[in-house]
C-alpha atoms as a PDB file:
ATOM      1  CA  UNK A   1       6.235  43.457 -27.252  1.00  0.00           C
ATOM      2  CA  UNK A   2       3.801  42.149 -30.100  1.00  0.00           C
ATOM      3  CA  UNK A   3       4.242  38.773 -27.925  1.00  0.00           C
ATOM      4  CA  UNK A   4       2.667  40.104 -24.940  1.00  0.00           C
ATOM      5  CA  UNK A   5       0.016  41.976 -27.068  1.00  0.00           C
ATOM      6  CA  UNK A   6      -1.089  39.259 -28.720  1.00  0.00           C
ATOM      7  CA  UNK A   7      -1.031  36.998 -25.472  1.00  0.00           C
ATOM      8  CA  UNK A   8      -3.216  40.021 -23.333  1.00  0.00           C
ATOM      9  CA  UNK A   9      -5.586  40.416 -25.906  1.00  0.00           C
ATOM     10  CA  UNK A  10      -6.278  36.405 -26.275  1.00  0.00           C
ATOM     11  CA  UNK A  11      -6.448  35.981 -22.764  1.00  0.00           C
ATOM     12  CA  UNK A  12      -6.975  39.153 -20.674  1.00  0.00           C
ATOM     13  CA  UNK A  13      -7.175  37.668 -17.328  1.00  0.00           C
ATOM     14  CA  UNK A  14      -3.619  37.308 -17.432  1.00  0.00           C
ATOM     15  CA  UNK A  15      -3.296  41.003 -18.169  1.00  0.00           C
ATOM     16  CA  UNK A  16      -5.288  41.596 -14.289  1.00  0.00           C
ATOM     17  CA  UNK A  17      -2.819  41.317 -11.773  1.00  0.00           C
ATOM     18  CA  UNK A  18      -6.239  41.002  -9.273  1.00  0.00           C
ATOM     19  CA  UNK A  19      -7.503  38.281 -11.001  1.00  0.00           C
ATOM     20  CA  UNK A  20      -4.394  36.255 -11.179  1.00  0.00           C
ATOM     21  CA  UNK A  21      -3.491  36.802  -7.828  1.00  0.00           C
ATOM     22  CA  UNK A  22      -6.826  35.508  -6.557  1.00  0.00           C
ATOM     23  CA  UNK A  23      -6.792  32.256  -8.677  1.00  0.00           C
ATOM     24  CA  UNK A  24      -3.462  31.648  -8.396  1.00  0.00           C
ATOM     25  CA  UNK A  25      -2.389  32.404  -4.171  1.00  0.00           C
ATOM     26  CA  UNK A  26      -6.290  32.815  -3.006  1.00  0.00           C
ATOM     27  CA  UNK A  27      -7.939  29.814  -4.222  1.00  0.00           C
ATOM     28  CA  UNK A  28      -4.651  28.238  -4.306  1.00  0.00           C
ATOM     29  CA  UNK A  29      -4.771  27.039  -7.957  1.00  0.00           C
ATOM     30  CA  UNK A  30      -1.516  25.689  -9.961  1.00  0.00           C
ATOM     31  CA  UNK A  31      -0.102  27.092 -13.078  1.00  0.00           C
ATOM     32  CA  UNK A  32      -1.072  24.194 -14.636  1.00  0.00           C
ATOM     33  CA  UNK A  33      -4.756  24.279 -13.815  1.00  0.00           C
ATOM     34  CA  UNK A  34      -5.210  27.749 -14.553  1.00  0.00           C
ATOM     35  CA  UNK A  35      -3.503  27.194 -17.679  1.00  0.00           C
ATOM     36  CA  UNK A  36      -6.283  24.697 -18.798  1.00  0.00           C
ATOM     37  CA  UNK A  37      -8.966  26.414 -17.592  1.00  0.00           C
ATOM     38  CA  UNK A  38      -7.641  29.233 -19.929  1.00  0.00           C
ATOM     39  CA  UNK A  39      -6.705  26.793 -22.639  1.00  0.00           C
ATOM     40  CA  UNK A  40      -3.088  27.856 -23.117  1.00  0.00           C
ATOM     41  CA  UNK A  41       0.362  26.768 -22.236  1.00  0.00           C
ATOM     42  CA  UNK A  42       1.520  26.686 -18.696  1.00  0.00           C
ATOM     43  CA  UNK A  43       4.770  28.369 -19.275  1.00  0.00           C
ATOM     44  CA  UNK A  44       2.454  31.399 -20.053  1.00  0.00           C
ATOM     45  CA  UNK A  45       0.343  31.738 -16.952  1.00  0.00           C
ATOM     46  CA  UNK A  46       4.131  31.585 -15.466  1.00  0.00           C
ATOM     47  CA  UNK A  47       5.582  33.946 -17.340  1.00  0.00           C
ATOM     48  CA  UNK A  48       2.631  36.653 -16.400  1.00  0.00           C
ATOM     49  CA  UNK A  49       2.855  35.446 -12.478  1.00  0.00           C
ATOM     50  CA  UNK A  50       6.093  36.355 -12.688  1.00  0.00           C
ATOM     51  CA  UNK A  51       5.499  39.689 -14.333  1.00  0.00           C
ATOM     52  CA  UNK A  52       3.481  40.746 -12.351  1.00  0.00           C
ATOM     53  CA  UNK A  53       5.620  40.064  -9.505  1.00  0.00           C
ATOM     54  CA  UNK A  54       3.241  37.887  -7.513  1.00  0.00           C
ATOM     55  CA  UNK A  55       4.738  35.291  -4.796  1.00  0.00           C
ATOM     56  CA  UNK A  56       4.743  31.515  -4.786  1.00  0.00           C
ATOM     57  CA  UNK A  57       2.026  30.253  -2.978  1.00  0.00           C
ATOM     58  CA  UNK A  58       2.183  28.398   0.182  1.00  0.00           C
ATOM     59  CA  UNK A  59       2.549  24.618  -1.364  1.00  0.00           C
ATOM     60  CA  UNK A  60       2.663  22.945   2.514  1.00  0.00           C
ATOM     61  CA  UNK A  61      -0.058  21.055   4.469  1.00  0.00           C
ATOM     62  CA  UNK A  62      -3.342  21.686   3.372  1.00  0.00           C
ATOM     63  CA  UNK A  63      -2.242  24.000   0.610  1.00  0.00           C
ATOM     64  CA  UNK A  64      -0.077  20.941  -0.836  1.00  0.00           C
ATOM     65  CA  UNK A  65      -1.342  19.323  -4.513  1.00  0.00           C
ATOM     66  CA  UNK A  66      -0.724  15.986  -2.630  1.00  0.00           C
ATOM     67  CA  UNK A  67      -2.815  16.834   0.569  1.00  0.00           C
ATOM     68  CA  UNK A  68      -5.075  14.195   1.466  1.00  0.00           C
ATOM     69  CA  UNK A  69      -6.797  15.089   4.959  1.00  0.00           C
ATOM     70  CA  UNK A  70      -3.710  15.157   7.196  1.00  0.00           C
ATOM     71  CA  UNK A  71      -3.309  11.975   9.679  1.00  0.00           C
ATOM     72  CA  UNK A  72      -5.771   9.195  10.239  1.00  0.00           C
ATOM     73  CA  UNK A  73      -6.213   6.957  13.379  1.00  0.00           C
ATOM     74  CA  UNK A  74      -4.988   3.495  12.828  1.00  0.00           C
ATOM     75  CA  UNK A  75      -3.611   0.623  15.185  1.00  0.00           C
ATOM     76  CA  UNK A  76      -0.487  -0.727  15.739  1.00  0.00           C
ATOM     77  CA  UNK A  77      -1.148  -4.637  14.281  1.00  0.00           C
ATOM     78  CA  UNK A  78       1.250  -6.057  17.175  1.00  0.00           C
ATOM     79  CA  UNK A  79       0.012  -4.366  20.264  1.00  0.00           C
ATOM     80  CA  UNK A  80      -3.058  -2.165  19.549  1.00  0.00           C
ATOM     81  CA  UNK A  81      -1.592   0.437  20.107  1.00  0.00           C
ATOM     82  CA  UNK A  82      -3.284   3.674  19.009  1.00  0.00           C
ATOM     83  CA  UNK A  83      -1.339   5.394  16.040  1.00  0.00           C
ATOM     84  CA  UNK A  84      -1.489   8.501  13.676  1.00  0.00           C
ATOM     85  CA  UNK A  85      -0.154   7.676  10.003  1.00  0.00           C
ATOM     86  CA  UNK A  86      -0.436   9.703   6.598  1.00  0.00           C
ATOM     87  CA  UNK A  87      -3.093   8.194   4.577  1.00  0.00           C
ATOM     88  CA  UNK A  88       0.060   7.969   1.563  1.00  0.00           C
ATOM     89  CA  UNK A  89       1.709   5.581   4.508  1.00  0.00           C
ATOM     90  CA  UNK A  90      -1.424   3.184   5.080  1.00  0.00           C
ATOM     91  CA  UNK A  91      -2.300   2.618   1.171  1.00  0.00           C
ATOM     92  CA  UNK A  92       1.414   1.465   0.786  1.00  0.00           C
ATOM     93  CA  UNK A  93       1.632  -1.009   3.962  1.00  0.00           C
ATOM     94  CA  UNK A  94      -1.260  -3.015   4.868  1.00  0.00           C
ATOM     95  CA  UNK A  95      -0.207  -3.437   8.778  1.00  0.00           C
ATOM     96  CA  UNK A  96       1.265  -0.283  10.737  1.00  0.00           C
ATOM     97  CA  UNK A  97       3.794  -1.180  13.845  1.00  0.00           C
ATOM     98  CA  UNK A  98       4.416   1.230  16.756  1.00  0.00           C
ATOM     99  CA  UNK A  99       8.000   0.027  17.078  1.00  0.00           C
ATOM    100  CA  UNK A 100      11.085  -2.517  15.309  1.00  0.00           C
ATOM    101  CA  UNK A 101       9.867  -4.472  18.795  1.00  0.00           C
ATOM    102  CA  UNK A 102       6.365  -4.923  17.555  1.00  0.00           C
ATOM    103  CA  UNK A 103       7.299  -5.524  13.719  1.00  0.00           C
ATOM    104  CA  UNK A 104       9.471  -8.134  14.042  1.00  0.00           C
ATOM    105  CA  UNK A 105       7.180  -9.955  16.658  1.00  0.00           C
ATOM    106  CA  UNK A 106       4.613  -9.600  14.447  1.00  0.00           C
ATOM    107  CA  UNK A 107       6.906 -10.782  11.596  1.00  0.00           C
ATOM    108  CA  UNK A 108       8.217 -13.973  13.331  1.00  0.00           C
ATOM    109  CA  UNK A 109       4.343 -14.988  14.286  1.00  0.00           C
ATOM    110  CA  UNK A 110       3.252 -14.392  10.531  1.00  0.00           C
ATOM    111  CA  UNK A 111       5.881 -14.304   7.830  1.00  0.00           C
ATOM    112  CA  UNK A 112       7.855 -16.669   9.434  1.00  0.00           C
ATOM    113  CA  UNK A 113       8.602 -20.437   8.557  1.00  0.00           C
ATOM    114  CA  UNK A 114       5.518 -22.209   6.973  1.00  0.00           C
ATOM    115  CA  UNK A 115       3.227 -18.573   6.258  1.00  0.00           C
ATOM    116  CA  UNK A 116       6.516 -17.225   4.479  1.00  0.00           C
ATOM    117  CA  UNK A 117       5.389 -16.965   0.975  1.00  0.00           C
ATOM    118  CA  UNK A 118       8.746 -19.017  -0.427  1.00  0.00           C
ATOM    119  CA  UNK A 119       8.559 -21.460   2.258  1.00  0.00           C
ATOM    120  CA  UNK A 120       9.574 -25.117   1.108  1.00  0.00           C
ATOM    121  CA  UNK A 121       9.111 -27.032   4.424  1.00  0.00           C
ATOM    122  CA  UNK A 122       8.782 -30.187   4.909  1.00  0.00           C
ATOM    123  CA  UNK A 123       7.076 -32.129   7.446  1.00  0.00           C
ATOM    124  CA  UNK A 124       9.738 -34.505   9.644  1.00  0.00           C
ATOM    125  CA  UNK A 125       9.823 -35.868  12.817  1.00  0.00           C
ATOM    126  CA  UNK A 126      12.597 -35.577  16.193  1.00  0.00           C
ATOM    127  CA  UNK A 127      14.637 -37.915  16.067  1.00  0.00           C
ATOM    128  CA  UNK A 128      14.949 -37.983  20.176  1.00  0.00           C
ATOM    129  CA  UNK A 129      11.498 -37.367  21.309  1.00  0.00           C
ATOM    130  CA  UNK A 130       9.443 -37.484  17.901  1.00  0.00           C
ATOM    131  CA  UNK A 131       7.758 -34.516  17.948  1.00  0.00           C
ATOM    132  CA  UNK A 132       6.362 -33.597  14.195  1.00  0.00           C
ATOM    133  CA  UNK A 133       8.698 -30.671  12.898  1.00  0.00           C
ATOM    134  CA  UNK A 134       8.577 -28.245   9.380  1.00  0.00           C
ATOM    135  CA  UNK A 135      12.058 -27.954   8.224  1.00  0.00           C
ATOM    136  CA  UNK A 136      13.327 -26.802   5.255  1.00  0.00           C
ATOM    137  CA  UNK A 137      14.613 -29.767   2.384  1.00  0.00           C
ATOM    138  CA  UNK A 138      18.174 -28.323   2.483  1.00  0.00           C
ATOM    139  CA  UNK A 139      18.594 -29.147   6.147  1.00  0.00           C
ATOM    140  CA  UNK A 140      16.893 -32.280   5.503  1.00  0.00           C
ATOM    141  CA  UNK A 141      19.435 -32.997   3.047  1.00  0.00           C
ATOM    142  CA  UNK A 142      22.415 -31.647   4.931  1.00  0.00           C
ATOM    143  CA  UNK A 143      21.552 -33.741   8.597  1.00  0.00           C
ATOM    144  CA  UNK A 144      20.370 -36.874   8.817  1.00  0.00           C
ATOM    145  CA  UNK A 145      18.562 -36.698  12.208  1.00  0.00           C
ATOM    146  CA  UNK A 146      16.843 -33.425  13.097  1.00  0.00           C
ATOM    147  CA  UNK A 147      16.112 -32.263  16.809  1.00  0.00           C
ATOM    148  CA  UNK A 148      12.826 -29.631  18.033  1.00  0.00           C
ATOM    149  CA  UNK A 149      15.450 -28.501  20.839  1.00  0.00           C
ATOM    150  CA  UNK A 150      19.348 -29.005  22.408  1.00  0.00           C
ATOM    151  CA  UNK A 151      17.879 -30.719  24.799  1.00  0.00           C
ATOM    152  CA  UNK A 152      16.910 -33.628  22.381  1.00  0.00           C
ATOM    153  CA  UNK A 153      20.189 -33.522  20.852  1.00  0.00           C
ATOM    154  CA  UNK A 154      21.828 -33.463  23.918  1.00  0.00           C
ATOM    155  CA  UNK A 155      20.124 -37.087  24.794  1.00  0.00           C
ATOM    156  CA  UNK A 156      20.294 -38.399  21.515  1.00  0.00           C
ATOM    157  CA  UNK A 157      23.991 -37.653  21.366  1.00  0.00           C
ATOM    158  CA  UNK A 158      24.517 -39.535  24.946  1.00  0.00           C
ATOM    159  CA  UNK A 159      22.803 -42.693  23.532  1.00  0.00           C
ATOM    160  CA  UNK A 160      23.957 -43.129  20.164  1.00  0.00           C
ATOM    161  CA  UNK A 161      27.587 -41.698  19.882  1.00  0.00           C
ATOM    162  CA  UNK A 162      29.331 -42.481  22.646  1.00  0.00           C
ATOM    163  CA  UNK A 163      31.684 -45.646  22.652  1.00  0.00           C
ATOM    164  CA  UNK A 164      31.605 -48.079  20.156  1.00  0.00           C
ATOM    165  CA  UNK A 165      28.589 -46.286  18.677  1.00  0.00           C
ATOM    166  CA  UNK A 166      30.959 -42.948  18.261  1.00  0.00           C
ATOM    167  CA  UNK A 167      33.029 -42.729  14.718  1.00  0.00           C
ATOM    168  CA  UNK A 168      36.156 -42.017  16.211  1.00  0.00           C
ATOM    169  CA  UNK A 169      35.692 -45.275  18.675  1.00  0.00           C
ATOM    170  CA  UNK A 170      39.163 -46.858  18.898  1.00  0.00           C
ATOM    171  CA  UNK A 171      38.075 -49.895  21.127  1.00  0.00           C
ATOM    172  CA  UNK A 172      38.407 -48.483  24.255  1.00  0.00           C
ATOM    173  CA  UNK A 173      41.726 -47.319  24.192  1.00  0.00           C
ATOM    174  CA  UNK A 174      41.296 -44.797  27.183  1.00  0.00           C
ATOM    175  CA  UNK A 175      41.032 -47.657  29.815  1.00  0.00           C
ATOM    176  CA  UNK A 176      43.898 -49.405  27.782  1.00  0.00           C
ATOM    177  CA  UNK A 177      45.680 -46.686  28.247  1.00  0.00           C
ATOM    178  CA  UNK A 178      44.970 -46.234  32.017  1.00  0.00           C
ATOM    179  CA  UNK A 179      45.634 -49.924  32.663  1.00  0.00           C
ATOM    180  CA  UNK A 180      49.005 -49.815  30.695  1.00  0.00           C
ATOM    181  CA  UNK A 181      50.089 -47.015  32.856  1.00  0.00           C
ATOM    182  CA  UNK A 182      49.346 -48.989  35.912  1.00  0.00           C
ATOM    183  CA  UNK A 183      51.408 -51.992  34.563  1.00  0.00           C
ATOM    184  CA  UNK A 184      54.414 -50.027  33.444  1.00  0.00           C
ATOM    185  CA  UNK A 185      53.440 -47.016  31.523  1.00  0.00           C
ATOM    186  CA  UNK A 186      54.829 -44.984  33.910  1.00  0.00           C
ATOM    187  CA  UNK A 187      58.344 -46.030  34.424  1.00  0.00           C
ATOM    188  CA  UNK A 188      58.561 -46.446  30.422  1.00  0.00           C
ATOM    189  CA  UNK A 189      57.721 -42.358  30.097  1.00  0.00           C
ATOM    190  CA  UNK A 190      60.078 -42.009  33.289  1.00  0.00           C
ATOM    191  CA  UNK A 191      62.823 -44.099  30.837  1.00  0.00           C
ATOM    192  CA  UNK A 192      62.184 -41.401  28.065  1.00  0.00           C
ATOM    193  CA  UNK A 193      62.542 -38.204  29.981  1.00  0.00           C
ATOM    194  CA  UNK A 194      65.702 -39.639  31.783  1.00  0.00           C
ATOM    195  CA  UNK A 195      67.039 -40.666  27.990  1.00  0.00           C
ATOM    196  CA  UNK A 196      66.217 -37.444  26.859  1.00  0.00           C
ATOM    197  CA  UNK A 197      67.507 -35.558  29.715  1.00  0.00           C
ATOM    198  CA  UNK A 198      64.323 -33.757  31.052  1.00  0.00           C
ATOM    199  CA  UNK A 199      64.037 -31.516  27.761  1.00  0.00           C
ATOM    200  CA  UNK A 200      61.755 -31.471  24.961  1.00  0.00           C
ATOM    201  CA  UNK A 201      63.138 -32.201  21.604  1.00  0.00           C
ATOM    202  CA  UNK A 202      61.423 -29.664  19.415  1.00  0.00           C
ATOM    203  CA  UNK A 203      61.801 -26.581  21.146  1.00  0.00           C
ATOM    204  CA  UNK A 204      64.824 -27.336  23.755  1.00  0.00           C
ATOM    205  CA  UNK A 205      63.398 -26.469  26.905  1.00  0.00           C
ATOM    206  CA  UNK A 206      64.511 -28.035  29.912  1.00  0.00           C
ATOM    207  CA  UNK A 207      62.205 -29.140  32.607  1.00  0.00           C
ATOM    208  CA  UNK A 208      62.965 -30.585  36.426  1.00  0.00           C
ATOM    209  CA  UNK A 209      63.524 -34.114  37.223  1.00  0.00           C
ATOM    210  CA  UNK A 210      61.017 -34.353  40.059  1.00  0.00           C
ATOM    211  CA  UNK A 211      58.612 -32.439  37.178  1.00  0.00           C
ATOM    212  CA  UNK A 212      55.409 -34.097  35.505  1.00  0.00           C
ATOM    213  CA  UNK A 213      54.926 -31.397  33.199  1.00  0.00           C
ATOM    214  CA  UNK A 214      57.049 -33.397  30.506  1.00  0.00           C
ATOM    215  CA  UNK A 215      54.914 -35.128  28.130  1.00  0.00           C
ATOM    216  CA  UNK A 216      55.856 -38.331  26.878  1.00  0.00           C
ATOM    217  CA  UNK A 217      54.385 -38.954  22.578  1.00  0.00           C
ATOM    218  CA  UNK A 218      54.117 -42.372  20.939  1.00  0.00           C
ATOM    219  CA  UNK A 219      55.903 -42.499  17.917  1.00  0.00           C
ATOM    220  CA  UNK A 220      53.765 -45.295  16.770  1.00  0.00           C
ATOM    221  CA  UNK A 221      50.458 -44.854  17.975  1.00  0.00           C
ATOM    222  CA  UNK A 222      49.352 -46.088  21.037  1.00  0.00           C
ATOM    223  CA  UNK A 223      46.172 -47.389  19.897  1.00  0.00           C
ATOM    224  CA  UNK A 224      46.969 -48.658  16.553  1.00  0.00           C
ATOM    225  CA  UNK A 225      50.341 -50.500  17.373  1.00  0.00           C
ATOM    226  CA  UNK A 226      50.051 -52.006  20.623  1.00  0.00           C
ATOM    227  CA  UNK A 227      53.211 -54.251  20.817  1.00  0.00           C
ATOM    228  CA  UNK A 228      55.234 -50.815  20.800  1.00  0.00           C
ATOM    229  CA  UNK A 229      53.867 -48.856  23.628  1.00  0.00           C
ATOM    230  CA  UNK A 230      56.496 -50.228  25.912  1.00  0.00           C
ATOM    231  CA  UNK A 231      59.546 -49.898  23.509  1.00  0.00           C
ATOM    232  CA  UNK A 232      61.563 -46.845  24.694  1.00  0.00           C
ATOM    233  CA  UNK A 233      62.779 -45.682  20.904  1.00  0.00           C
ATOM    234  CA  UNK A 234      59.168 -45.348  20.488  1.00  0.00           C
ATOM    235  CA  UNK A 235      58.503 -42.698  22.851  1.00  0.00           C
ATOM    236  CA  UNK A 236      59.797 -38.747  22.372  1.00  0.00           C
ATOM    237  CA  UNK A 237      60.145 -36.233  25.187  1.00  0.00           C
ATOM    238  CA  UNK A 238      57.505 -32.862  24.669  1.00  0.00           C
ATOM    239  CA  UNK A 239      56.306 -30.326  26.611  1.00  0.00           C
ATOM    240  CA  UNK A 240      53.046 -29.545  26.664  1.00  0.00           C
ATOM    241  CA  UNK A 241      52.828 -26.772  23.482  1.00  0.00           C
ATOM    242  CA  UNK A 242      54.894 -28.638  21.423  1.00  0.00           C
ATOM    243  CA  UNK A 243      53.257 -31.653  21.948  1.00  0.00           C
ATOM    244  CA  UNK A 244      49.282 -30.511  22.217  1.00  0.00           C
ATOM    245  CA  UNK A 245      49.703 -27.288  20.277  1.00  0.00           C
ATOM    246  CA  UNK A 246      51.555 -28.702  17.489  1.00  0.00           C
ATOM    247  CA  UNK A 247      51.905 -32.355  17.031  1.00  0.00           C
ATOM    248  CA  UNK A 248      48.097 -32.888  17.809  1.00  0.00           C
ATOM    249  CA  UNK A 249      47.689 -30.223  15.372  1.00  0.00           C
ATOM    250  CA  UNK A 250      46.153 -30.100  11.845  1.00  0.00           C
ATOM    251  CA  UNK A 251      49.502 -28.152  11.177  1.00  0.00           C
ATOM    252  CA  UNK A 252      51.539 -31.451  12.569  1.00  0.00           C
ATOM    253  CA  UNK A 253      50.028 -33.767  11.279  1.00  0.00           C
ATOM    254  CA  UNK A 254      52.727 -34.412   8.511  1.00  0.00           C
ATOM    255  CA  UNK A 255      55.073 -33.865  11.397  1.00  0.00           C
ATOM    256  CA  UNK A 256      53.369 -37.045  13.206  1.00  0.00           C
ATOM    257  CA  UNK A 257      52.990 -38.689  10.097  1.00  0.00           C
ATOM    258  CA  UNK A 258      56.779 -39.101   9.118  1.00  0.00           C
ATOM    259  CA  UNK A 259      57.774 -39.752  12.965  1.00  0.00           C
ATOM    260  CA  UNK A 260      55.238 -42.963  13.001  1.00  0.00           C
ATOM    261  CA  UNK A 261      56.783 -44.434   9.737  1.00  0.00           C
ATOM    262  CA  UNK A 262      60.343 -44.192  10.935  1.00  0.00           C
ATOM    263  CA  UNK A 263      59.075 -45.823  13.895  1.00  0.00           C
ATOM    264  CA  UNK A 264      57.399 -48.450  12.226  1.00  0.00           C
ATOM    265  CA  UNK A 265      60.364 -49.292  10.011  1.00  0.00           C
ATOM    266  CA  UNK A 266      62.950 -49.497  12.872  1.00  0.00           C
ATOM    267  CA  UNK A 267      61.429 -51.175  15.541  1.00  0.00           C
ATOM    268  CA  UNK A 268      59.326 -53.784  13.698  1.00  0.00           C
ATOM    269  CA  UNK A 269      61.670 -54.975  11.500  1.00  0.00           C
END
């Protein structure tokens, strides 16, 4: 009680209900601002607010500390599209978008590739067609050639690696292969599904006589060891999973592996 003596004798205004209530819900002034205006603590004007039983204040739109004119006008950077944005919104983002649409076109035209701030391009040319490109040094270090479309790589591709020019170029042996089965290929893998009685030797399954579907495998392969395509022992009777799905297989390869030694060693000895 000698508390709120002292406190409504040092600053009678707070004592006045009126006067409170019209500084503090009229004029719409904060605790805080009253409380420096009166020169004492802010937990004080609170305290007598609260005494006096007076309601908070409306705190939302114009009555809001942070108010700053409601929504201004402004463009959409993409489009042009008219737009209305807090001013708090415009001082943090220098371009306003009506849509993701118009932001990320806007975002591929101007933050993209060379106008991206940590861009590290460098200029190169097409290797098909020789148009200048901007590509980034780790693709230049990771492909030799680069390409300004498929197109280009398509071409390129069709002139430099096919045939000999391709790494995996065996000399041809796709028309080898075409003429050997002309001149006897065919009655050797005939020989080898007769020998092996129309089944496949991994997985058992028996197939027709009159049937193509048996596939014939080189031991010894056909490209690399010619003088053994036409052996019999060198051939092995597969159907078509066993031999494309598995010996052709990263997971056969071992398989293939041991088969083309043991060929090796018993039919060129």
């Amino acid at each position: 009680m000698m508390g709120r003596g002292i406190m409504a004798s040092r600053f009678p205004e707070l004592n006045d209900r009126e006067w409170l209530y019209n500084q503090y819900v009229i004029i719409n002034k904060s605790c805080r601002v009253i409380a420096e205006e009166l020169g004492c603590c802010e937990k004080v004007v609170q305290r007598w607010k609260n005494r006096h039983g007076i309601p908070p204040r409306d705190r939302t739109g114009k009555n809001g500390d942070h108010w700053q004119g409601g929504p201004v006008e402004c463009k959409c950077a993409e489009c042009g599209a008219v737009l209305m944005r807090q001013p708090r919104r415009i001082s943090t983002s220098e371009h306003q978008f009506c849509s993701y649409k118009c932001s990320g076109i806007w975002r591929s035209k101007h933050i993209a590739g060379e106008n991206h701030p940590n861009w590290k391009g460098v200029k190169c040319h097409c290797a098909q067609c020789g148009a200048l490109l901007m590509r980034p040094q780790l693709l230049i270090d990771k492909h030799k050639h680069q390409f300004c479309s498929r197109e280009c790589v398509s071409v390129w591709r069709t002139t430099h690696m096919t045939k000999e020019n391709s790494p995996g170029w065996k000399g041809g042996a796709s028309t080898e292969r075409g003429e050997w089965e002309q001149n006897g290929g065919r009655q050797w893998k005939q020989s080898c599904r007769k020998r092996d009685n129309y089944t496949c030797q991994l997985c058992g399954k028996v197939f027709d006589k009159r049937s193509n579907s048996l596939q014939v495998h080189h031991k010894a392969s056909f490209a690399d060891h010619p003088e053994l395509r036409s052996v019999v022992e060198n051939g092995i009777c597969l159907c078509e999973r066993c031999h494309i799905g598995w010996i052709h297989s990263n997971e056969g390869e071992l398989f293939r592996y041991r088969w083309e030694q043991e060929a090796i060693a018993e039919l060129m000895d």
